[in-house]
N, C-alpha and C. Protein backbone atom coordinates (compact mmCIF):
# COMPACT_ATOMS: atom_id res chain seq x y z
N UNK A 1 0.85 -1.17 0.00
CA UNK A 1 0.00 0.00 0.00
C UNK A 1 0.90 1.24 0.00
N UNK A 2 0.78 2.06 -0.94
CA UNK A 2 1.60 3.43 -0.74
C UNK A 2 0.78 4.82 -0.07
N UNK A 3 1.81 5.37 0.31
CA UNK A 3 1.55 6.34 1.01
C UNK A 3 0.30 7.09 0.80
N UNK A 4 0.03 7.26 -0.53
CA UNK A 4 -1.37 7.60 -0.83
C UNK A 4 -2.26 7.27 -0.62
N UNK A 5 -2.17 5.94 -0.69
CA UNK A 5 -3.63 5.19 -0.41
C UNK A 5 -3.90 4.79 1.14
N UNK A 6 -2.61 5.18 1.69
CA UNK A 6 -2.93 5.02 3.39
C UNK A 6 -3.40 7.02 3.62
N UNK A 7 -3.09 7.77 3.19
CA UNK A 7 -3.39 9.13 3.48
C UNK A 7 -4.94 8.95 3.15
N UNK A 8 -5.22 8.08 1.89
CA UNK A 8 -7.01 8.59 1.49
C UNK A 8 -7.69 7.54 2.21
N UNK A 9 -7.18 5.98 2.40
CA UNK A 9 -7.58 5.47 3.58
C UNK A 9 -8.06 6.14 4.73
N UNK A 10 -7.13 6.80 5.40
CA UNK A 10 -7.22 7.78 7.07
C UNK A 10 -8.06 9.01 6.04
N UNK A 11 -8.17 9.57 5.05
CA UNK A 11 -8.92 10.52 5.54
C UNK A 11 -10.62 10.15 5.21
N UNK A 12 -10.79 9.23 4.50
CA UNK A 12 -12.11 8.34 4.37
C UNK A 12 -12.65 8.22 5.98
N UNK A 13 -11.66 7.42 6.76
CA UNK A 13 -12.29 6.94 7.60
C UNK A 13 -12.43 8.09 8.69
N UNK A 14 -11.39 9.10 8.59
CA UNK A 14 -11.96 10.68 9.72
C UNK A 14 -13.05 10.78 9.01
N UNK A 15 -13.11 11.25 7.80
CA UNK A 15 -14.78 11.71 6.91
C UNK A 15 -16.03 11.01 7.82
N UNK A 16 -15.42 9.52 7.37
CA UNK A 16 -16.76 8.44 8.50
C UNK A 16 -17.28 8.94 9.98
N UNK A 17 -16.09 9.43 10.44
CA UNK A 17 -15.91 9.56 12.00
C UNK A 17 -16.62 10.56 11.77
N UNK A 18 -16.39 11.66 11.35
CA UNK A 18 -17.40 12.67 11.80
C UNK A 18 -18.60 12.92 11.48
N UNK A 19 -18.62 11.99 10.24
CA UNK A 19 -20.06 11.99 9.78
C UNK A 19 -21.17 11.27 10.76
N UNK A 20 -20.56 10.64 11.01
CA UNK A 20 -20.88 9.65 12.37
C UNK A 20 -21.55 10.36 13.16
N UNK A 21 -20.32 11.29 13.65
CA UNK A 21 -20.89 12.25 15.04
C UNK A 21 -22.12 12.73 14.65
N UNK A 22 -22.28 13.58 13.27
CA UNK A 22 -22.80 14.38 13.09
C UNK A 22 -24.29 13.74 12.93
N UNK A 23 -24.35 12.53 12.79
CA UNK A 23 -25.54 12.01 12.02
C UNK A 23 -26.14 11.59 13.57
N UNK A 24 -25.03 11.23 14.69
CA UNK A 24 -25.95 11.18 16.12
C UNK A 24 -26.01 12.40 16.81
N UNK A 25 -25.64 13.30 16.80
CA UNK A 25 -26.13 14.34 17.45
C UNK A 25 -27.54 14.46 17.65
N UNK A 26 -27.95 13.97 17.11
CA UNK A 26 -29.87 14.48 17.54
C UNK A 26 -30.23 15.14 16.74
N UNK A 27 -31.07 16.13 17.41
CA UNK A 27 -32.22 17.00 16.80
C UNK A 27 -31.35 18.38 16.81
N UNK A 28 -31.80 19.27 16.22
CA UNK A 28 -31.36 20.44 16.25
C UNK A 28 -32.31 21.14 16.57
N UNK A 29 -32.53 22.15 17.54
CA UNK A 29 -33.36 23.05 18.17
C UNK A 29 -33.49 24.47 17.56
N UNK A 30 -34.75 25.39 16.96
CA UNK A 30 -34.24 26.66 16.66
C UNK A 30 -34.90 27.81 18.05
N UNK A 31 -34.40 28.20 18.17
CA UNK A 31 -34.72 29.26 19.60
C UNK A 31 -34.52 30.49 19.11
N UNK A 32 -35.26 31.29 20.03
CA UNK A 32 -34.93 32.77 19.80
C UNK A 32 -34.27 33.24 21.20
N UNK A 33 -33.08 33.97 20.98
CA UNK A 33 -32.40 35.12 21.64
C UNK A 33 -33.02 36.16 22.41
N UNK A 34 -32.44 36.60 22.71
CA UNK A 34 -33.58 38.01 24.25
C UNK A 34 -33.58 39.04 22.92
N UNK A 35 -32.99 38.88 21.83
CA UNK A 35 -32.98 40.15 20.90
C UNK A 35 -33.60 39.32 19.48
N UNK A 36 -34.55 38.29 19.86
CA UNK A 36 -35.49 37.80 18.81
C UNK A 36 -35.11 36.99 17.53
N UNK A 37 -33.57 36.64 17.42
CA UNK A 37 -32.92 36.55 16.14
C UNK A 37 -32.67 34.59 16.60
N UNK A 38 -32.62 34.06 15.93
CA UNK A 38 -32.64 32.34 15.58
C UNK A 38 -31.04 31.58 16.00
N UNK A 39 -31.95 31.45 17.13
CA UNK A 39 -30.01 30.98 17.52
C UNK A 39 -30.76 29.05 17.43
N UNK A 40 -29.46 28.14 17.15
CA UNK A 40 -29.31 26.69 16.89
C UNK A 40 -28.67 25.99 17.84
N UNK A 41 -29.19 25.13 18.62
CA UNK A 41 -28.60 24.43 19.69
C UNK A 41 -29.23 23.09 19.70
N UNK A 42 -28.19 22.54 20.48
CA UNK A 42 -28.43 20.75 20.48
C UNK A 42 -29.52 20.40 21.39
N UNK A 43 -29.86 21.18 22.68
CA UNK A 43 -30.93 21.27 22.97
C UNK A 43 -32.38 22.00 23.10
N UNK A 44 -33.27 21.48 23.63
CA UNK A 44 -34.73 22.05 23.62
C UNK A 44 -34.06 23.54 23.54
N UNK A 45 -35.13 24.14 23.42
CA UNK A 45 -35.33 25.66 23.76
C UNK A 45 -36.27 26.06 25.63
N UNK A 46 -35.64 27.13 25.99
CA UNK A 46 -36.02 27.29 27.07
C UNK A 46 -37.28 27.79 27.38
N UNK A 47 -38.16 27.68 28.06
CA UNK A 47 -39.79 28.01 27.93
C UNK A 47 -39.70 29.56 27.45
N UNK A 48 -38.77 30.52 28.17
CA UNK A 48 -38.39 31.99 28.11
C UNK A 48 -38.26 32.12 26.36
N UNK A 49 -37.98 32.04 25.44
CA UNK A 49 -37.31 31.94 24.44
C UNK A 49 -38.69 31.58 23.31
N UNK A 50 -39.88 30.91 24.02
CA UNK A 50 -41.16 30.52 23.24
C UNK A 50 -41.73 31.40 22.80
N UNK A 51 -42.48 31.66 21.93
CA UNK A 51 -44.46 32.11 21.96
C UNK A 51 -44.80 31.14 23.38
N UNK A 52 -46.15 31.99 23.38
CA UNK A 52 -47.07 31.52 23.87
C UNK A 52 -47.38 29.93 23.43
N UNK A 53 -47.85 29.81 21.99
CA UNK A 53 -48.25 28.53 21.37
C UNK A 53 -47.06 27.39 21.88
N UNK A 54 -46.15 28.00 21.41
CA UNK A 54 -44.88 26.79 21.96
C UNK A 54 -44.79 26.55 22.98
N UNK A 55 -45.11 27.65 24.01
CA UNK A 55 -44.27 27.35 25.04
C UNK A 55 -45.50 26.02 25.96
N UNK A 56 -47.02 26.74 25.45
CA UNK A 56 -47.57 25.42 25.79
C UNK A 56 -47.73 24.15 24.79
N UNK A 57 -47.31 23.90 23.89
CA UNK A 57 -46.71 22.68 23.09
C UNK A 57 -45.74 22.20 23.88
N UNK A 58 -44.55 22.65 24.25
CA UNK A 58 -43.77 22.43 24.34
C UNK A 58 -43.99 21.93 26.13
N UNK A 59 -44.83 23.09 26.95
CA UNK A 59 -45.00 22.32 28.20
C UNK A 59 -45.93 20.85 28.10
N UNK A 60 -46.78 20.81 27.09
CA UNK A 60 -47.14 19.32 27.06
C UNK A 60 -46.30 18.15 26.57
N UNK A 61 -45.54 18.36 25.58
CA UNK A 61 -44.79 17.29 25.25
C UNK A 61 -43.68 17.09 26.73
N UNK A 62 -43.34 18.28 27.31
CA UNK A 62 -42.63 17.39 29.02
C UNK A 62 -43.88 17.23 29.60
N UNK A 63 -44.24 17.50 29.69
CA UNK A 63 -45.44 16.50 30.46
C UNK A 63 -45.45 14.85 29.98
N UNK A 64 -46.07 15.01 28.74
CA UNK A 64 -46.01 13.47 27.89
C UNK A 64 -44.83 12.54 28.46
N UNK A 65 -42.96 13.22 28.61
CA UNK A 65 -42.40 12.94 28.76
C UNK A 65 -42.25 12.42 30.21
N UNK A 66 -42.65 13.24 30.54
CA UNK A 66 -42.19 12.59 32.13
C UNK A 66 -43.52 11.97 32.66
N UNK A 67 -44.93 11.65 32.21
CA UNK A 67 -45.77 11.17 32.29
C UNK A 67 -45.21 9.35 31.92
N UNK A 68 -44.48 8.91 30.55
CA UNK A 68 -44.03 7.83 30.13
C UNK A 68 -43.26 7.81 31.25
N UNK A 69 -42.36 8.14 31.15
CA UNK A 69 -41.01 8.06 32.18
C UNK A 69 -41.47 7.74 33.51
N UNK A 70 -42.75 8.13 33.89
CA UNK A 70 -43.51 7.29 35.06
C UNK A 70 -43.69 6.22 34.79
N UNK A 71 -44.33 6.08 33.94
CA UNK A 71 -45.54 4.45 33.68
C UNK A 71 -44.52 3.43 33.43
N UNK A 72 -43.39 3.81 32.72
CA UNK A 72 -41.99 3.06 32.56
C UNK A 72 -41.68 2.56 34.16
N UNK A 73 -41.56 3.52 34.78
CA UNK A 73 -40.35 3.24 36.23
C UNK A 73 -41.45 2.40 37.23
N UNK A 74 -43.29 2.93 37.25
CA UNK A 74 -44.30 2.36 38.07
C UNK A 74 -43.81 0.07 37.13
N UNK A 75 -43.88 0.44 35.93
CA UNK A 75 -43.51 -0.96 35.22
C UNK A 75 -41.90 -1.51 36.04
N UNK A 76 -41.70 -0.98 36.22
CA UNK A 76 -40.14 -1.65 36.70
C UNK A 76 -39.43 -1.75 37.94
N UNK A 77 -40.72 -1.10 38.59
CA UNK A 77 -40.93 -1.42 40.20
C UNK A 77 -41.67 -2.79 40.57
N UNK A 78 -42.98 -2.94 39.31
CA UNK A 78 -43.41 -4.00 39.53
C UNK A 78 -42.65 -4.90 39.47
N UNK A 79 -42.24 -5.19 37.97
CA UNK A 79 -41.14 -6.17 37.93
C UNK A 79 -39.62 -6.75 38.47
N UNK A 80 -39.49 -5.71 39.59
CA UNK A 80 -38.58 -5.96 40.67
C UNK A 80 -39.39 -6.04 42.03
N UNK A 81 -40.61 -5.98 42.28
CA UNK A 81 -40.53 -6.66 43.31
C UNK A 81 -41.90 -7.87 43.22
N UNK A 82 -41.86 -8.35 41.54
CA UNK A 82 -41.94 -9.86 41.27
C UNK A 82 -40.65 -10.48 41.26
N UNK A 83 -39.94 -9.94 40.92
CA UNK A 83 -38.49 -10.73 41.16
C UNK A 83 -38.17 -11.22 42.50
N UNK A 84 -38.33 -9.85 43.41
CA UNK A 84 -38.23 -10.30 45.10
C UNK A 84 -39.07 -11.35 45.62
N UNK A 85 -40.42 -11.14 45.05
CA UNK A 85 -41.52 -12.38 45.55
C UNK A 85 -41.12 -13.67 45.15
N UNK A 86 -40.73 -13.87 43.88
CA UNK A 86 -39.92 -15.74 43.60
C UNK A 86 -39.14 -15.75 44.42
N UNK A 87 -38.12 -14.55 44.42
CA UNK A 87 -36.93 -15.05 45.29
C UNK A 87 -36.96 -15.58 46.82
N UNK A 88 -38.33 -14.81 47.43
CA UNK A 88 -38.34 -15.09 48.89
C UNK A 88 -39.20 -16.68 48.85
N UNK A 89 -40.12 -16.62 47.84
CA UNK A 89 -40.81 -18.10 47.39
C UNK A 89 -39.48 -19.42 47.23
N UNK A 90 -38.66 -18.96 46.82
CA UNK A 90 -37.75 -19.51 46.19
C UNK A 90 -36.84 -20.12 47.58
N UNK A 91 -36.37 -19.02 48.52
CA UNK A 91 -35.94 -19.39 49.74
C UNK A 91 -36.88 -20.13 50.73
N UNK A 92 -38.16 -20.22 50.63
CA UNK A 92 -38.79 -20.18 51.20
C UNK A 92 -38.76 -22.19 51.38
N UNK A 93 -38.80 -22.07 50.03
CA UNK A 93 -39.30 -23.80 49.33
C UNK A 93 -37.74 -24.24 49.93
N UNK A 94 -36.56 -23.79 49.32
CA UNK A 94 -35.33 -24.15 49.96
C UNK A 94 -35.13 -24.44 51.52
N UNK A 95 -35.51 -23.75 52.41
CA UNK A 95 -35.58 -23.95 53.40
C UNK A 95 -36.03 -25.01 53.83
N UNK A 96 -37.67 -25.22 53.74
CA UNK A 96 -38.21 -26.37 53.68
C UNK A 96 -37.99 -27.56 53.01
N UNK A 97 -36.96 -27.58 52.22
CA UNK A 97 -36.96 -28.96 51.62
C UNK A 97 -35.27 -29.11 52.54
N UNK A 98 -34.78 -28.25 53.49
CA UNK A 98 -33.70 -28.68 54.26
C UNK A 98 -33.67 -28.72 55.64
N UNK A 99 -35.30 -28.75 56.23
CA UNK A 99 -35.76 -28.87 57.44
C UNK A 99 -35.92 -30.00 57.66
């Protein structure tokens, strides 16, 4: 392999690398500034920075969000303490079959 083809090798694969990054970064956010003009950031926009319309769009979708993010964690409480209930079932039967 000559030198060339290891230079366009490495710069193919930086190209990849950042394309990479760039393609997970997320969403791109457009917000407005205290002086009204379109600033771009990786995250949400701050309620301050809304309309009116957005800012309650935007307070319902966290709502939505942390509404899931409940029903998720209420789900995974259950299912840890079905886990605890076999397990004490589980000691339970053990015990008794060494009494």
């Amino acid at each position: 392999m000559s030198k060339t083809d290891s230079f366009s090798s490495l710069t193919l694969f930086a190209a990849l690398l950042a394309f990479a990054g760039a393609a997970s970064a997320g969403a791109v956010y457009t917000c407005k500034d205290t002086d009204g003009k379109s600033v771009y950031q990786a995250t949400p926009c701050s309620i301050d920075s809304l309309n009116d319309t957005q800012a309650s769009d935007e307070s319902r979708r966290q709502e939505a969000v942390l509404q899931a993010a409940a029903a998720d964690y209420a789900q995974r409480i259950k299912e840890v303490e079905a886990m605890m209930e076999n397990d004490v079932k589980m000691n339970q039967t053990l015990e008794h079959k060494g009494q």
